[in-house]
N, C-alpha and C. Protein backbone atom coordinates (compact mmCIF):
# COMPACT_ATOMS: atom_id res chain seq x y z
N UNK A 1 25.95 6.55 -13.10
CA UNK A 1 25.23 7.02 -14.26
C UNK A 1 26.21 7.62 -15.25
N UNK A 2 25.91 7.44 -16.45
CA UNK A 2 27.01 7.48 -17.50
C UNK A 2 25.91 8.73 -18.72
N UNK A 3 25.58 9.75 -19.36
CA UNK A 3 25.39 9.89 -19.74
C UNK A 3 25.53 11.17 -21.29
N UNK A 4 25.54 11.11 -22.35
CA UNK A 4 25.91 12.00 -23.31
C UNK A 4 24.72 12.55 -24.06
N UNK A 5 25.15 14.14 -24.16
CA UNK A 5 24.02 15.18 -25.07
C UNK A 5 24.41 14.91 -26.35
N UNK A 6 22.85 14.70 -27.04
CA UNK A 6 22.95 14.78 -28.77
C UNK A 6 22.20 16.14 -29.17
N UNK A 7 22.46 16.63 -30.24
CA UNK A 7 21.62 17.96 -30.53
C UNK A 7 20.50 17.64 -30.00
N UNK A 8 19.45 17.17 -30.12
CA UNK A 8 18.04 16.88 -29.97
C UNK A 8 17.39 16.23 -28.27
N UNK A 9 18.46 15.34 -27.63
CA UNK A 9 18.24 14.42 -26.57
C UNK A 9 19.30 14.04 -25.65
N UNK A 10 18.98 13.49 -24.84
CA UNK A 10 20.01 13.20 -23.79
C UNK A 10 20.31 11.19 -24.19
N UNK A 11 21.21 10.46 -23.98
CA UNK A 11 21.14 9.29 -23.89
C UNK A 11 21.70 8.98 -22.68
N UNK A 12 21.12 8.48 -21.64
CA UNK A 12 21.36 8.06 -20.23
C UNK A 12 21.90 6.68 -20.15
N UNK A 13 22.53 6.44 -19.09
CA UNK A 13 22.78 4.88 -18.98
C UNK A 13 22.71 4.86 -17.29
N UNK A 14 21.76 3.95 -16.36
CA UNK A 14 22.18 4.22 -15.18
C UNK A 14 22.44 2.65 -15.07
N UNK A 15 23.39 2.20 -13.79
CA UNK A 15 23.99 1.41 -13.99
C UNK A 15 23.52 0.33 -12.31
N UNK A 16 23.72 -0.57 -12.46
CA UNK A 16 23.85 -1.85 -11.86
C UNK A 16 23.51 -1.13 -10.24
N UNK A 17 22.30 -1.31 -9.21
CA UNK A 17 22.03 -0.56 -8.03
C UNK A 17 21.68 0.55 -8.10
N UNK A 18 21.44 1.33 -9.19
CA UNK A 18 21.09 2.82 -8.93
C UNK A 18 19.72 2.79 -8.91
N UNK A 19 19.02 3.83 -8.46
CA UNK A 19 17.43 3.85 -8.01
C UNK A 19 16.95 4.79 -9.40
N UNK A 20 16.54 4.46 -10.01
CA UNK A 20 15.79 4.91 -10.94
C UNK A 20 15.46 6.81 -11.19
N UNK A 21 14.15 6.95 -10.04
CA UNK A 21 13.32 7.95 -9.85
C UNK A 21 14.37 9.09 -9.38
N UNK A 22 15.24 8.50 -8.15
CA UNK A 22 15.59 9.51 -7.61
C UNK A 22 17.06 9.71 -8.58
N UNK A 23 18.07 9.14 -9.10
CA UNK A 23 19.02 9.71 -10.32
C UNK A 23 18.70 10.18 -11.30
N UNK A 24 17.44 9.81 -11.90
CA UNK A 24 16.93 10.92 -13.29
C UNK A 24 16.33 12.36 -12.43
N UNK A 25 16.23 12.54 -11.53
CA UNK A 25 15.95 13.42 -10.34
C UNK A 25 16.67 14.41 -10.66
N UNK A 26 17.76 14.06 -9.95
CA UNK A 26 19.05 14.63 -9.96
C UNK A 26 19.72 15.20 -11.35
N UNK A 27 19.94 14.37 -12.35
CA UNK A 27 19.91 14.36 -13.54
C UNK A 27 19.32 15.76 -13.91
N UNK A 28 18.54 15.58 -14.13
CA UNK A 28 17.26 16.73 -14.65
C UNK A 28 17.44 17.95 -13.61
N UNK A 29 17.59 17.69 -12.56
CA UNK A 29 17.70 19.22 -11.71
C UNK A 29 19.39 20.02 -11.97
N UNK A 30 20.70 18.92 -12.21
CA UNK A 30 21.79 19.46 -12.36
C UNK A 30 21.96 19.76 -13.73
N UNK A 31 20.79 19.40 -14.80
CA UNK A 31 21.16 19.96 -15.89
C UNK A 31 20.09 20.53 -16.13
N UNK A 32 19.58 21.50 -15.33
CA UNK A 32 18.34 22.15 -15.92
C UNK A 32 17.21 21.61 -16.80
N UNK A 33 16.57 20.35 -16.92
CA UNK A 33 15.64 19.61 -17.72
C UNK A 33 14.68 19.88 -16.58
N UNK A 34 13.72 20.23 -17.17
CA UNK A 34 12.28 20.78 -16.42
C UNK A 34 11.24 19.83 -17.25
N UNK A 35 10.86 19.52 -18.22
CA UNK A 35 9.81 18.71 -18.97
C UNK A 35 10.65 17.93 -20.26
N UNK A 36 9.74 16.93 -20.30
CA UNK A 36 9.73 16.20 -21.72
C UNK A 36 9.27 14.60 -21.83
N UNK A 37 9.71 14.13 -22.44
CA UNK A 37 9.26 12.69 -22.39
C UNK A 37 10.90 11.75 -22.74
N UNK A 38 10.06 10.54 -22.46
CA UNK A 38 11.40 9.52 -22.20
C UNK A 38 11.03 8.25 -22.79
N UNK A 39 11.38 7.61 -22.86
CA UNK A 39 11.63 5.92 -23.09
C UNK A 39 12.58 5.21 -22.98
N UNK A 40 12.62 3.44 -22.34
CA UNK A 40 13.72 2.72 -21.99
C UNK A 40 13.73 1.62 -22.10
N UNK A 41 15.09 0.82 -21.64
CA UNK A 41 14.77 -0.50 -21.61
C UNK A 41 16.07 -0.49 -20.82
N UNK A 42 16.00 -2.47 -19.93
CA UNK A 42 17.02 -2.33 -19.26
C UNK A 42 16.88 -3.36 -18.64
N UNK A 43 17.12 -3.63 -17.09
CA UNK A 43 16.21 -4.70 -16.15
C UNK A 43 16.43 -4.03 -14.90
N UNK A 44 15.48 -4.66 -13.60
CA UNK A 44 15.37 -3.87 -12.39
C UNK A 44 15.87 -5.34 -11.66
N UNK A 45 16.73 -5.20 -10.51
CA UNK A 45 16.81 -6.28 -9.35
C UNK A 45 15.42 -6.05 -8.87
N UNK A 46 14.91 -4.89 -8.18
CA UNK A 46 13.51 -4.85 -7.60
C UNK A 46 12.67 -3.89 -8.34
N UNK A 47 11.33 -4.12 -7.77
CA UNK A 47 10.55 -2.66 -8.34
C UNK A 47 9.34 -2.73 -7.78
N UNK A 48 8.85 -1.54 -7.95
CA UNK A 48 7.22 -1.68 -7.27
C UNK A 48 6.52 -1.08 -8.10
N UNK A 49 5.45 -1.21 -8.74
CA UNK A 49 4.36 -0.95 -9.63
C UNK A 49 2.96 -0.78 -8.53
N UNK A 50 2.47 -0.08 -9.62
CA UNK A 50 0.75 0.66 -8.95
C UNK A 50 -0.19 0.61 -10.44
N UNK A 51 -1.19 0.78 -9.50
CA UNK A 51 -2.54 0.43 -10.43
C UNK A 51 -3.47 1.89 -9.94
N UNK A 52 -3.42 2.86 -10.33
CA UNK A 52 -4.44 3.74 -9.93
C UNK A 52 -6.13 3.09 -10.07
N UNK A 53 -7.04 3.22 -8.77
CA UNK A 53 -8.50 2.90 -8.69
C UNK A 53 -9.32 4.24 -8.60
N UNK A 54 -9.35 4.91 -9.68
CA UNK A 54 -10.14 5.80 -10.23
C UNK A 54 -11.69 6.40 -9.33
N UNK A 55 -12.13 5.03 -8.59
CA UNK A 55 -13.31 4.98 -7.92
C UNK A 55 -12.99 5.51 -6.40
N UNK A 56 -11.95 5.10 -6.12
CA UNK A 56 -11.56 5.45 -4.14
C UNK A 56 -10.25 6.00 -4.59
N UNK A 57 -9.81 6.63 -5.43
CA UNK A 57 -8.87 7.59 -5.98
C UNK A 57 -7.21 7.41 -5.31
N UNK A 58 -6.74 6.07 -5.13
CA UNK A 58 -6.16 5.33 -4.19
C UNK A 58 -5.12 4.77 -5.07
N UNK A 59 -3.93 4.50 -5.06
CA UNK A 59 -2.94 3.63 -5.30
C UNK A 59 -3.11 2.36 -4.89
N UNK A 60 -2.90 1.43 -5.65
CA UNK A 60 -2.44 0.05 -4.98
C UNK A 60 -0.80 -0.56 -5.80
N UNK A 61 -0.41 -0.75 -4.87
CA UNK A 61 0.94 -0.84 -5.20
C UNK A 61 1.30 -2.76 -4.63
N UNK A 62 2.46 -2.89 -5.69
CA UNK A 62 2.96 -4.13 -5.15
C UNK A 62 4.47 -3.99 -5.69
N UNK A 63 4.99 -4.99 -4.61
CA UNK A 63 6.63 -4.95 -4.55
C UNK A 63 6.92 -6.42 -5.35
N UNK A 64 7.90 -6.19 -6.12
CA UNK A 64 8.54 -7.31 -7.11
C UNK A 64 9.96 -7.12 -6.67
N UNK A 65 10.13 -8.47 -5.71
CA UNK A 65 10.96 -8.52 -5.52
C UNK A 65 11.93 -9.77 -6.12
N UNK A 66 12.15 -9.32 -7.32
CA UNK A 66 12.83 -10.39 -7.97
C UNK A 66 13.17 -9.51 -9.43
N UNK A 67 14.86 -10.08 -10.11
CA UNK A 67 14.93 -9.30 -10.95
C UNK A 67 14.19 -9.40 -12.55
N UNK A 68 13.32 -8.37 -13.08
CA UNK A 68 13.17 -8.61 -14.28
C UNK A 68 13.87 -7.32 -15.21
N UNK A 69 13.57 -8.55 -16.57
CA UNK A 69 13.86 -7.53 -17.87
C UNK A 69 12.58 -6.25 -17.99
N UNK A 70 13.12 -5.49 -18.28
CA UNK A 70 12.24 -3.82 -18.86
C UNK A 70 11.92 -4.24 -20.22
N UNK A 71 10.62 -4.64 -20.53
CA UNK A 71 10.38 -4.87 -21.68
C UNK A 71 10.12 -3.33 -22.16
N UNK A 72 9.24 -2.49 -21.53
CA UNK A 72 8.66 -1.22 -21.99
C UNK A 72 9.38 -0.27 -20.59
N UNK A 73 9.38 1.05 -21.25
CA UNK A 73 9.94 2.09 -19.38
C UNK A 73 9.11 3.60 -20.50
N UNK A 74 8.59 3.94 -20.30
CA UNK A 74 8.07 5.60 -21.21
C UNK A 74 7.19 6.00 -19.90
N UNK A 75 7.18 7.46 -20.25
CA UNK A 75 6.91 8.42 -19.73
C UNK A 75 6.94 9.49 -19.88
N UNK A 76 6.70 10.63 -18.74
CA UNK A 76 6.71 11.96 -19.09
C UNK A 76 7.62 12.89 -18.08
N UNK A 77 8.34 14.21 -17.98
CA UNK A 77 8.59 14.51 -17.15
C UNK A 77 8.04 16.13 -17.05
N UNK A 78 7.76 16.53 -15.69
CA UNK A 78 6.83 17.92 -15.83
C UNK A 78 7.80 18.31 -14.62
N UNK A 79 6.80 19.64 -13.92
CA UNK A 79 7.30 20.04 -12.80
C UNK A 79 6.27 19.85 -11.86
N UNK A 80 6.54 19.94 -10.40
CA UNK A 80 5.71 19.09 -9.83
C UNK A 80 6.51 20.10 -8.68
N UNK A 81 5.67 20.64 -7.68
CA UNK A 81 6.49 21.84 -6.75
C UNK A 81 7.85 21.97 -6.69
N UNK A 82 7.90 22.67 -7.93
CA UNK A 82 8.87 23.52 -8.55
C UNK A 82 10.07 22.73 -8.79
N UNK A 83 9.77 21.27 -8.64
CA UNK A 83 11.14 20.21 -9.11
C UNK A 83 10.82 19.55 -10.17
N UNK A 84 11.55 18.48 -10.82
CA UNK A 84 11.45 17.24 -11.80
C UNK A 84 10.48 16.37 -11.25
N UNK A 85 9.35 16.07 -12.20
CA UNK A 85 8.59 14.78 -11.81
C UNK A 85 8.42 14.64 -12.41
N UNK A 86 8.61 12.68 -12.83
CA UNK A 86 8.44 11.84 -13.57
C UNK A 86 7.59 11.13 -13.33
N UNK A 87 6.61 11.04 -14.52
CA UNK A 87 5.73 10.38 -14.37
C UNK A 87 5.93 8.89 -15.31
N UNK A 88 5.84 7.75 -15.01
CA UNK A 88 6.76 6.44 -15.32
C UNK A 88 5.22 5.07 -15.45
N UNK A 89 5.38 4.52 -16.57
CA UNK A 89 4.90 3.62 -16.34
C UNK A 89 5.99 2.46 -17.28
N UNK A 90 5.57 0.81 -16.82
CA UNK A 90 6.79 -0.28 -17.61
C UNK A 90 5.65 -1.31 -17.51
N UNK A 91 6.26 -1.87 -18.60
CA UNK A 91 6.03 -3.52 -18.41
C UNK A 91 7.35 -4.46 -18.29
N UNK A 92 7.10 -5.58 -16.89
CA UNK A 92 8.41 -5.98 -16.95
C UNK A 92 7.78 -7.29 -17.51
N UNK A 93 9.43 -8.24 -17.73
CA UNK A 93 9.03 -9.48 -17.99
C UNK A 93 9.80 -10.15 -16.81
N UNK A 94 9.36 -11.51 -15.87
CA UNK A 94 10.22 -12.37 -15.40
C UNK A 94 11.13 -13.19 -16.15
N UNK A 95 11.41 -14.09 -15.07
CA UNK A 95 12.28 -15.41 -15.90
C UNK A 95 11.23 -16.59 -16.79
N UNK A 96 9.94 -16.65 -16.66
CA UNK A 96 9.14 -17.20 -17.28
C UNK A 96 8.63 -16.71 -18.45
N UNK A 97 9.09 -15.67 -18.48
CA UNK A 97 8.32 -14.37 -19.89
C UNK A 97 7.33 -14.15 -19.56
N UNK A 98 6.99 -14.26 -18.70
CA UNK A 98 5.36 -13.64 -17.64
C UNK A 98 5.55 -12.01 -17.61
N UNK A 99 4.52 -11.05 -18.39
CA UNK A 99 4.59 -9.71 -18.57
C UNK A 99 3.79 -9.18 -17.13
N UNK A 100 3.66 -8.12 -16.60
CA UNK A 100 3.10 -7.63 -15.86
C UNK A 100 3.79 -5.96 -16.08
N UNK A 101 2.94 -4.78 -15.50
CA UNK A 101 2.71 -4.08 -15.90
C UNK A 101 2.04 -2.70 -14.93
N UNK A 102 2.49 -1.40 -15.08
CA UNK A 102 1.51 -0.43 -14.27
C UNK A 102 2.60 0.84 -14.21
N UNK A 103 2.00 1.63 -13.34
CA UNK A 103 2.91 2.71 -12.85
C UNK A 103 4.21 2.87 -11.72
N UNK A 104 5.24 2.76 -12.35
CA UNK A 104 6.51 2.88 -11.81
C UNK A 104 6.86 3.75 -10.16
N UNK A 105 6.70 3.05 -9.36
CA UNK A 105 7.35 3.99 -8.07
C UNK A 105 8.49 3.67 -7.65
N UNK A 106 8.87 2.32 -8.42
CA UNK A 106 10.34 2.72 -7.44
C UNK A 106 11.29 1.19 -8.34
N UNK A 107 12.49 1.56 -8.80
CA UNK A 107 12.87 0.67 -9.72
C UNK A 107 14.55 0.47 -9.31
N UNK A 108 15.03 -0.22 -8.70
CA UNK A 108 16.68 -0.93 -8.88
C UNK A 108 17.21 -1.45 -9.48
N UNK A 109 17.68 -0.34 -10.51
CA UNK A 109 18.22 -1.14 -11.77
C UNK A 109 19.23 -2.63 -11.59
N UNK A 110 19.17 -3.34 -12.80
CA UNK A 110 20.05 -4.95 -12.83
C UNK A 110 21.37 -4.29 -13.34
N UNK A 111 21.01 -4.94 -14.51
CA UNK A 111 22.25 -4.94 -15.40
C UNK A 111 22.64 -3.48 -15.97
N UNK A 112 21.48 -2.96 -16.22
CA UNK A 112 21.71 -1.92 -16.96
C UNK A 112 20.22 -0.66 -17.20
N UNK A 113 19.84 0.08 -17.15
CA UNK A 113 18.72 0.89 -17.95
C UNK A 113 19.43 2.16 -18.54
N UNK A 114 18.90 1.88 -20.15
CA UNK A 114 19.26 2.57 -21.14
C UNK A 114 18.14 3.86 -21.19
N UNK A 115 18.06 4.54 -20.86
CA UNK A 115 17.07 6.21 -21.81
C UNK A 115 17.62 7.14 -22.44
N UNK A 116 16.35 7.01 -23.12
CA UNK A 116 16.18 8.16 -24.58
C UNK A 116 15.38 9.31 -23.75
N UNK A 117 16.01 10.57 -23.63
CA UNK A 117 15.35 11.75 -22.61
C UNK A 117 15.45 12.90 -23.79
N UNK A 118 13.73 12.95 -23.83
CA UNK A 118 13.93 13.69 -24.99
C UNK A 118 13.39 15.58 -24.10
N UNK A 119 13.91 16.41 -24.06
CA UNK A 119 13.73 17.76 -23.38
C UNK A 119 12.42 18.41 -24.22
N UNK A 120 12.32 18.92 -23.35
CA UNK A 120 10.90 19.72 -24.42
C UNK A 120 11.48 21.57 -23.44
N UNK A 121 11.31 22.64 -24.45
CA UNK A 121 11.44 23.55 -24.16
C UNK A 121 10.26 24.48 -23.67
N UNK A 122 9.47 24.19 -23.77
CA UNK A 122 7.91 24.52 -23.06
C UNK A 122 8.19 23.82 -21.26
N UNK A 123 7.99 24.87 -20.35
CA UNK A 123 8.15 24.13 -19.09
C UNK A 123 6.63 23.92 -18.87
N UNK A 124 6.64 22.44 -18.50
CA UNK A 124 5.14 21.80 -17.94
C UNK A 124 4.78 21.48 -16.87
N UNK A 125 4.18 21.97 -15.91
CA UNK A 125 3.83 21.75 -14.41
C UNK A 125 2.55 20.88 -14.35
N UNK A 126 2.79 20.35 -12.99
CA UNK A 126 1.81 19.65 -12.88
C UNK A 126 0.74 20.52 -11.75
N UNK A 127 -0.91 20.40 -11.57
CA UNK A 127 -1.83 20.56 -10.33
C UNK A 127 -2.74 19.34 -9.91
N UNK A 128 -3.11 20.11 -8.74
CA UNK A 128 -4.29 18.88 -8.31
C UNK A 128 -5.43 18.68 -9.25
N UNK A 129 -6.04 17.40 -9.58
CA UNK A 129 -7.07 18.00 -10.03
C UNK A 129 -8.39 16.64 -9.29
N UNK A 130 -9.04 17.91 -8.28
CA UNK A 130 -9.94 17.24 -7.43
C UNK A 130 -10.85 15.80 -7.91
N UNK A 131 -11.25 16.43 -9.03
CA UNK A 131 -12.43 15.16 -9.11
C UNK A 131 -11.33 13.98 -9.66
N UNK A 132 -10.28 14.00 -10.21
CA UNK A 132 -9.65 13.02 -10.42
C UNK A 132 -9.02 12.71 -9.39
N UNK A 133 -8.11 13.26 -8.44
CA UNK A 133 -6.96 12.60 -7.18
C UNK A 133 -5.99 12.79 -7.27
N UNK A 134 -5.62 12.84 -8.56
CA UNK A 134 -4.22 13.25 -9.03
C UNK A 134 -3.40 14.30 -9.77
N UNK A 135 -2.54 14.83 -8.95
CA UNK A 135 -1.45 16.08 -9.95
C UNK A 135 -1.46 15.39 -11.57
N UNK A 136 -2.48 16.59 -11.86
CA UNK A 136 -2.58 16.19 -13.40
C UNK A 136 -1.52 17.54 -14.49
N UNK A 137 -1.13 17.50 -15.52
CA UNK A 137 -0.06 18.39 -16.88
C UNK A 137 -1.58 19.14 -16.71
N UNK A 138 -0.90 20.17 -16.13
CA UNK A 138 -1.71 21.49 -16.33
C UNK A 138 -1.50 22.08 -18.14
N UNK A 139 -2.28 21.68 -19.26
CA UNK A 139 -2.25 22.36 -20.14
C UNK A 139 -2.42 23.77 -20.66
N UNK A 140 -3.70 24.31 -19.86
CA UNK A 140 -4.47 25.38 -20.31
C UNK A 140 -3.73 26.75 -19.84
N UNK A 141 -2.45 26.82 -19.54
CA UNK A 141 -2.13 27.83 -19.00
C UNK A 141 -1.05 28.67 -20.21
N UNK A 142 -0.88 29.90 -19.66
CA UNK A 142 0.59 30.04 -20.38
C UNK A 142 1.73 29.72 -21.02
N UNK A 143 1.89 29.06 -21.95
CA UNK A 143 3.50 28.40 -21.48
C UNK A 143 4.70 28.77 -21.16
N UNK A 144 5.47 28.09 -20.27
CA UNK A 144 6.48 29.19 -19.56
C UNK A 144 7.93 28.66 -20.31
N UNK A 145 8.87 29.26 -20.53
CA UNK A 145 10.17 28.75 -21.14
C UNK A 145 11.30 28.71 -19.95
């Protein structure tokens, strides 16, 4: 991972085999980044995408095992018991230009993924939130710096 601070943002580069989730992880915990949002582009050797089912409050996930281009990579990052969590969704493209699409769990970069990590100085945590299933951006609280 290769990356440089601009007044405003971070510009990341992670490189050829690196795992996505868990180096912006790291990233964000050795430089103190607690929240903000992101966007990318790049390509993955593998990846696995999810479809949240709202009704049985359940993941369904599938493995792509083949490399595509990152047409889209955005997201958010909060805190999530008391670490970095990113919350990630992409659309990739294959070798056919066939798009597909969902929430990001797990990505091996190709050639390259480029991000724009933009920090937000408001720290944002995430909670449960029952009737939905999922650690939802706790808004209504304090904000903490």
């Amino acid at each position: 991972m290769q990356f440089v601070k601009t007044e405003n943002y971070y510009l990341i580069r992670l490189e050829k085999g690196e795992d996505i989730i868990p180096c912006l992880t790291k990233f964000c915990e050795e430089n103190n980044v607690l929240s903000g949002v992101f966007q990318g582009i790049g390509a993955f050797l593998s990846s696995e995408l999810g479809y949240y089912n709202l009704e049985n409050k359940e993941y369904s996930f599938k493995k792509i095992d083949k490399a595509c281009e990152i047409v889209s990579l955005t997201g958010n990052l909060s805190v999530l018991d008391g670490k970095p969590f990113f919350h990630i969704h992409t659309v990739l493209s294959d070798e056919n230009l066939a798009c597909f699409g969902g929430h990001l769990k797990q990505g091996t970069v190709g050639a390259t993924c480029e991000i724009y990590l933009l920090p937000s100085v408001t720290k944002i945590e995430r909670e449960l939130d029952e009737a939905i299933g999922l650690k939802l951006l706790c808004l209504n609280k304090e904000p903490q710096s």
